[in-house]
N, C-alpha and C. Protein backbone atom coordinates (compact mmCIF):
# COMPACT_ATOMS: atom_id res chain seq x y z
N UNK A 1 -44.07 -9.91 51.94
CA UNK A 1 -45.47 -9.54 51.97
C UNK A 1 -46.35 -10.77 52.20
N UNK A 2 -46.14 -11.81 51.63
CA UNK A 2 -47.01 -12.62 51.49
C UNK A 2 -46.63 -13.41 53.33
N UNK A 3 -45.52 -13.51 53.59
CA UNK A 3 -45.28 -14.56 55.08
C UNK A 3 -46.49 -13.16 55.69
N UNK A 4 -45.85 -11.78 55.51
CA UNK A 4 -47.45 -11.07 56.68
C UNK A 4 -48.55 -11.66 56.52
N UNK A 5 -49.05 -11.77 55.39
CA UNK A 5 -50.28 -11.84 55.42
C UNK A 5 -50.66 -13.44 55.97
N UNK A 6 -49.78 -14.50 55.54
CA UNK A 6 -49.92 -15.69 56.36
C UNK A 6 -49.70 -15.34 57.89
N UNK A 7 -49.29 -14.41 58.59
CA UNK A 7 -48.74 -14.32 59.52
C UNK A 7 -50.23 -13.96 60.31
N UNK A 8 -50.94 -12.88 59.67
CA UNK A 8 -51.76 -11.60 59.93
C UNK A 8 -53.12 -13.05 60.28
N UNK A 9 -52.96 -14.04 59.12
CA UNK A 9 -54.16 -14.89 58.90
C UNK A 9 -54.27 -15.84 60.43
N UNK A 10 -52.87 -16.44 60.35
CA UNK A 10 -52.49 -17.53 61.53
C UNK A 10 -53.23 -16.73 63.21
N UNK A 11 -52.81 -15.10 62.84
CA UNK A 11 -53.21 -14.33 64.35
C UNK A 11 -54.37 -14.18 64.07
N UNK A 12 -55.14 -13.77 63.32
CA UNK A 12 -56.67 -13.82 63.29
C UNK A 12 -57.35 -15.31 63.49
N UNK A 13 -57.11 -16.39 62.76
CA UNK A 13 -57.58 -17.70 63.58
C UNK A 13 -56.94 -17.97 64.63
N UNK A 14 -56.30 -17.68 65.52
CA UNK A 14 -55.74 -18.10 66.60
C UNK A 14 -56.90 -16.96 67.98
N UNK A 15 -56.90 -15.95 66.91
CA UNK A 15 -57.80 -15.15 68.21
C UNK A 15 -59.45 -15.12 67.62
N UNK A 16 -59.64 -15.72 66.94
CA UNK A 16 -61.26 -16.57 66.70
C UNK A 16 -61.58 -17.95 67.65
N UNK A 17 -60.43 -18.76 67.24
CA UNK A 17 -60.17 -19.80 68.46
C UNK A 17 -60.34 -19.67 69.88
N UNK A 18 -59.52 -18.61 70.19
CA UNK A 18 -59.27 -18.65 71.64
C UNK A 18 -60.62 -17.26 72.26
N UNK A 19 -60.83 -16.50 71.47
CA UNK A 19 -62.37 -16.37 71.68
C UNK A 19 -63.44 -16.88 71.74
N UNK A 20 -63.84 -17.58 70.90
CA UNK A 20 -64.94 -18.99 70.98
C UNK A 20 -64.56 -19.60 72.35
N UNK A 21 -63.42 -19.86 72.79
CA UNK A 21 -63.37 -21.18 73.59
C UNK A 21 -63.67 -20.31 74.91
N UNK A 22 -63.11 -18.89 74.60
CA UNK A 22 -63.48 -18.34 76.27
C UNK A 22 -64.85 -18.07 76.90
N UNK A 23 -65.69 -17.30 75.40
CA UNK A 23 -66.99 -17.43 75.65
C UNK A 23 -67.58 -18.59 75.98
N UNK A 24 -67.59 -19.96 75.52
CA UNK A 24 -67.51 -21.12 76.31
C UNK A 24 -67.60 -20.88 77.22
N UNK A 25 -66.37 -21.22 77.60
CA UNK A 25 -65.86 -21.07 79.42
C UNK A 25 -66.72 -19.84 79.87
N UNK A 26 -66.80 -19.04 79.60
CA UNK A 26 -67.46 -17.88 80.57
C UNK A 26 -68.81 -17.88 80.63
N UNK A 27 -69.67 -18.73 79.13
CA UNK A 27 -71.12 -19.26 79.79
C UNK A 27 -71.23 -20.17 80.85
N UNK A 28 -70.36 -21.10 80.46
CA UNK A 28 -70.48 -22.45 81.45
C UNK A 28 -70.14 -22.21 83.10
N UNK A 29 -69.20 -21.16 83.17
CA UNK A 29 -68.83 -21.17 84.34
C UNK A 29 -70.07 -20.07 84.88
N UNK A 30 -70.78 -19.25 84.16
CA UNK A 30 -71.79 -18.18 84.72
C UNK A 30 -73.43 -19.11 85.23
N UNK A 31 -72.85 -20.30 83.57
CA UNK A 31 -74.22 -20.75 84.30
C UNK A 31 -74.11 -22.04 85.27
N UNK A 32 -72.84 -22.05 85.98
CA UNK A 32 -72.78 -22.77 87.20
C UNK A 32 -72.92 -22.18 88.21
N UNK A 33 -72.14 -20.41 88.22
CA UNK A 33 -72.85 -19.32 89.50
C UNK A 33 -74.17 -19.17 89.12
N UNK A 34 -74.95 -18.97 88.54
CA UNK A 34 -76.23 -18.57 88.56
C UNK A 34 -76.67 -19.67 89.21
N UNK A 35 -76.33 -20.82 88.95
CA UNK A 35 -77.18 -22.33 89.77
C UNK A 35 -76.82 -22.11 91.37
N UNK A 36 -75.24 -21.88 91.42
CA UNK A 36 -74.94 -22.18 93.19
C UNK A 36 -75.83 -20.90 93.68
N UNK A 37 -76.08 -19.79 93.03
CA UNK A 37 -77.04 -18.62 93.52
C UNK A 37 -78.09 -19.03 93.51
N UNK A 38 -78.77 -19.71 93.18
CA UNK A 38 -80.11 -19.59 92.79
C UNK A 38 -80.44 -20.98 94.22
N UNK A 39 -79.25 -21.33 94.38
CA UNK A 39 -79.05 -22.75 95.77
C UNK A 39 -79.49 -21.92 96.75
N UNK A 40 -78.28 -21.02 97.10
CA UNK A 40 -78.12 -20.37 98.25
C UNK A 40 -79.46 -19.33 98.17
N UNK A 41 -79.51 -18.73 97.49
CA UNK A 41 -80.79 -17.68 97.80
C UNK A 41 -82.27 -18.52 98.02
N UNK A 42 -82.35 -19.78 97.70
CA UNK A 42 -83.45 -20.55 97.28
C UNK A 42 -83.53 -20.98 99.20
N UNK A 43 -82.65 -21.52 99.93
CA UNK A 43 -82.15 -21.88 101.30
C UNK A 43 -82.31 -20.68 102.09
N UNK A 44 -81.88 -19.66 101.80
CA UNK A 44 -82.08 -18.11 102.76
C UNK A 44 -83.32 -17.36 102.17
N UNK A 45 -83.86 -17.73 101.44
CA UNK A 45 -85.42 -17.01 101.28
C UNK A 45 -86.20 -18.23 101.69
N UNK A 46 -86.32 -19.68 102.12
CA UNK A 46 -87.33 -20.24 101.90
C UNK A 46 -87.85 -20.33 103.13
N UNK A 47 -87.76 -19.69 104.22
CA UNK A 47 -88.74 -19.07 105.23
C UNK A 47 -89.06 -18.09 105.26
N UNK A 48 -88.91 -17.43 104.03
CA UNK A 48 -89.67 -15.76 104.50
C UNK A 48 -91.21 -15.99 103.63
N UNK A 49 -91.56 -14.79 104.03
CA UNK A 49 -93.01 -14.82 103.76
C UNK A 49 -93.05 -14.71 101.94
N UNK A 50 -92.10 -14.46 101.42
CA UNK A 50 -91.96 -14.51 99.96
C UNK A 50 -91.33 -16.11 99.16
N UNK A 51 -90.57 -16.37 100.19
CA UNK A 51 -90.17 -17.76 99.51
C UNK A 51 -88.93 -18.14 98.98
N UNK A 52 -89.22 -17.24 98.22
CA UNK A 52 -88.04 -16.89 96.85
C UNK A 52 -88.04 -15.88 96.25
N UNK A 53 -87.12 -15.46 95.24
CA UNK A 53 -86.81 -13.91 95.25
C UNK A 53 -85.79 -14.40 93.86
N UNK A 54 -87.08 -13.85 92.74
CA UNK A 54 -86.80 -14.04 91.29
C UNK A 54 -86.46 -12.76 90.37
N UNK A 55 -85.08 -12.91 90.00
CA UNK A 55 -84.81 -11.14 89.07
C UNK A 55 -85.27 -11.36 87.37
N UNK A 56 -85.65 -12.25 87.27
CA UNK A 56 -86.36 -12.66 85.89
C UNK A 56 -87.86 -13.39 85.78
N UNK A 57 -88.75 -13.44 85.19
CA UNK A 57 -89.76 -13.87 84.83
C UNK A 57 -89.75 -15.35 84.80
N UNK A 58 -89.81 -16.47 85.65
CA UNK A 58 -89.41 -17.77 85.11
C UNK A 58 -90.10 -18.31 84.27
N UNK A 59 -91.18 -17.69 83.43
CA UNK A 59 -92.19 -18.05 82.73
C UNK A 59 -91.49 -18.05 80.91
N UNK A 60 -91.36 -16.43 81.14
CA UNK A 60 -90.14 -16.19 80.30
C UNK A 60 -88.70 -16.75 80.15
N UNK A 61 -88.63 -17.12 81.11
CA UNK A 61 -86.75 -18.06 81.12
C UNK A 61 -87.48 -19.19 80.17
N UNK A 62 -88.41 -19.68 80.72
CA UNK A 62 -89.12 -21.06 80.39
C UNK A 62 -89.07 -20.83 78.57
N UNK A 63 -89.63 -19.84 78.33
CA UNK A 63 -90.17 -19.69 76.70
C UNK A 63 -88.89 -19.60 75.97
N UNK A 64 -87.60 -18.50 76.64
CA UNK A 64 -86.62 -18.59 75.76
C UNK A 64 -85.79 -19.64 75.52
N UNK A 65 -85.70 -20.71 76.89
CA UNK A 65 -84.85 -21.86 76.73
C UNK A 65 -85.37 -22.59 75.63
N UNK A 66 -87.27 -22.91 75.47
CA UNK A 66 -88.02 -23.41 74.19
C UNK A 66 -86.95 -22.99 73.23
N UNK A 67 -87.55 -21.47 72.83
CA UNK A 67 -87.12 -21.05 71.87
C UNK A 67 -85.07 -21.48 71.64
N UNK A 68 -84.92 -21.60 72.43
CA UNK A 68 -83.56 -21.74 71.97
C UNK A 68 -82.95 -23.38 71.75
N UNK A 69 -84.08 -23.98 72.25
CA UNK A 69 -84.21 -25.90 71.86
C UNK A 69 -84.67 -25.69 70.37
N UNK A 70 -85.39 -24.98 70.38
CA UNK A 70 -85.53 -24.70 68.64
C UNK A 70 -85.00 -24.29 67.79
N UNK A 71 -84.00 -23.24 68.14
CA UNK A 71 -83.38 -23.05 67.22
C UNK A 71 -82.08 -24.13 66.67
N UNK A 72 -81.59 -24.53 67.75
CA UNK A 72 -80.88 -25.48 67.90
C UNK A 72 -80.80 -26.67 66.91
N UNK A 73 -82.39 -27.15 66.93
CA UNK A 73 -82.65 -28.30 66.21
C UNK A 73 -82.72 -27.89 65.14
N UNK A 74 -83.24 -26.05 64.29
CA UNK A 74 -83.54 -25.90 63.70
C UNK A 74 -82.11 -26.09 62.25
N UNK A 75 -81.05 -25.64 63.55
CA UNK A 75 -79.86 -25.33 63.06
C UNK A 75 -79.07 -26.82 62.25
N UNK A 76 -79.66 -27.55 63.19
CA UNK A 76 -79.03 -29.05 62.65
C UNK A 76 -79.84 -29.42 61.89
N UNK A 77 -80.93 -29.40 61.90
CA UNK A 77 -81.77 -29.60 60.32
C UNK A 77 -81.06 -29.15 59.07
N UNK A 78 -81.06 -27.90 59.40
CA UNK A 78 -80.44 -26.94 58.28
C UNK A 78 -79.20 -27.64 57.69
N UNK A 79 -77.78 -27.75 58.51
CA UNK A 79 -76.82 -28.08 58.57
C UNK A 79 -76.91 -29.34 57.94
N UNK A 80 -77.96 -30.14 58.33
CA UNK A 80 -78.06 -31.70 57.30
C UNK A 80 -78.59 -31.54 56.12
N UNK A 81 -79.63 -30.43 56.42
CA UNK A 81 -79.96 -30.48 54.83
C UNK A 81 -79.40 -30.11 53.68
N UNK A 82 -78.27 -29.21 54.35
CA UNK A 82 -76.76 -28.46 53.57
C UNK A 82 -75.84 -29.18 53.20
N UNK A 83 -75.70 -30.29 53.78
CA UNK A 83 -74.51 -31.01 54.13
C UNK A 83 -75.25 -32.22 53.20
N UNK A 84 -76.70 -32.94 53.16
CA UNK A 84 -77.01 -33.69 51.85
C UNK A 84 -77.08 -33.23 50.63
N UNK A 85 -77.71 -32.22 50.26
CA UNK A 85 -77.63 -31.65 49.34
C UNK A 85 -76.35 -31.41 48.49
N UNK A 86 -75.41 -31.12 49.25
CA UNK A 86 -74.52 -30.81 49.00
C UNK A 86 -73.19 -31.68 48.28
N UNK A 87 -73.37 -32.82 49.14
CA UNK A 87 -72.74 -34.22 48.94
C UNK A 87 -72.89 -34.97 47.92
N UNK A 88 -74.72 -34.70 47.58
CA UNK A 88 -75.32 -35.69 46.53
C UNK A 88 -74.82 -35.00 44.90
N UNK A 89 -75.19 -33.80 45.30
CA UNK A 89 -74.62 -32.44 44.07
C UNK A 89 -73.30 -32.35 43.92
N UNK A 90 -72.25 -32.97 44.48
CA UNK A 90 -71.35 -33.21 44.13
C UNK A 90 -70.29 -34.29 43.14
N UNK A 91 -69.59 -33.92 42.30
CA UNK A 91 -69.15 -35.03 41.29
C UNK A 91 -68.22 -35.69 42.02
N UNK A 92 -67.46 -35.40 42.99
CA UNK A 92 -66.71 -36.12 43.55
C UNK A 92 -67.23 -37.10 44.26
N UNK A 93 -68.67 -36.98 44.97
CA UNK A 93 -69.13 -37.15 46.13
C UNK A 93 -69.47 -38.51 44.97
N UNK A 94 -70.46 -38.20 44.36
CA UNK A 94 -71.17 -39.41 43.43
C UNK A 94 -70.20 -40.20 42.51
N UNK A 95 -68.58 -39.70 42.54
CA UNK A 95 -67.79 -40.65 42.29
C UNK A 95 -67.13 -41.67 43.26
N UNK A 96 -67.40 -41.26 44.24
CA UNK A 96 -66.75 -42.10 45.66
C UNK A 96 -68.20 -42.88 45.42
N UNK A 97 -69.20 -42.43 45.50
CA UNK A 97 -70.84 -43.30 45.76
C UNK A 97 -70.35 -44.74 44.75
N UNK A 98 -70.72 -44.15 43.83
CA UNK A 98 -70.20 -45.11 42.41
C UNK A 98 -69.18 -45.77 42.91
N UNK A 99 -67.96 -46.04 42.87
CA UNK A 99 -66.87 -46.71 43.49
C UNK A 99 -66.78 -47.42 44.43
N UNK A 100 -67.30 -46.90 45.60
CA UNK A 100 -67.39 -47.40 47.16
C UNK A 100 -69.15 -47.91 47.69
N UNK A 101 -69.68 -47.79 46.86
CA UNK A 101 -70.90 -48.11 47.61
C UNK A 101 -71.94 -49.04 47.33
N UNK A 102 -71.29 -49.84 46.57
CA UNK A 102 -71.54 -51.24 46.53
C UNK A 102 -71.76 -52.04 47.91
């Protein structure tokens, strides 16, 4: 019983892993076609009487990328402020301090 459940655990982080890493890969590689598209359509529209030929708001692209520089930073704020707090509140932590930090 117990090797399943080590077994059951090892296949559930192994397919958390290899999920994370694909979504990765499948932003990075979408947002390299969206760029070579946005090349090519930018080259075959830029003599027409329109120019260019936008399926999103670039005003709005503009605000969510903000918004998502923000959250970003917001996240590593957080994450430090978790991660000091946390360290200082710790007895181990303030026994290594004490010891080593001379």
């Amino acid at each position: 019983m117990r090797m399943h459940l080590e077994r059951e655990k090892k296949l559930e982080e192994h397919y958390v892993s290899a999920s994370s890493s694909t979504h990765k890969r499948l932003a990075e590689r979408i947002g390299q076609a969206d760029g070579d598209l946005r090349s090519i359509m930018d080259a075959l529209y830029s003599h027409t009487r329109f120019s260019s030929i936008q399926l999103s708001n670039p005003e709005l692209e503009s605000e969510l990328r903000d918004m998502e520089r923000q959250l970003e930073d917001g996240d590593q704020k957080l994450l430090s402020a978790e991660t000091s707090q946390l360290s200082l509140s710790d007895p181990m932590v303030r026994a290594f301090i004490s010891k080593f930090g001379r």
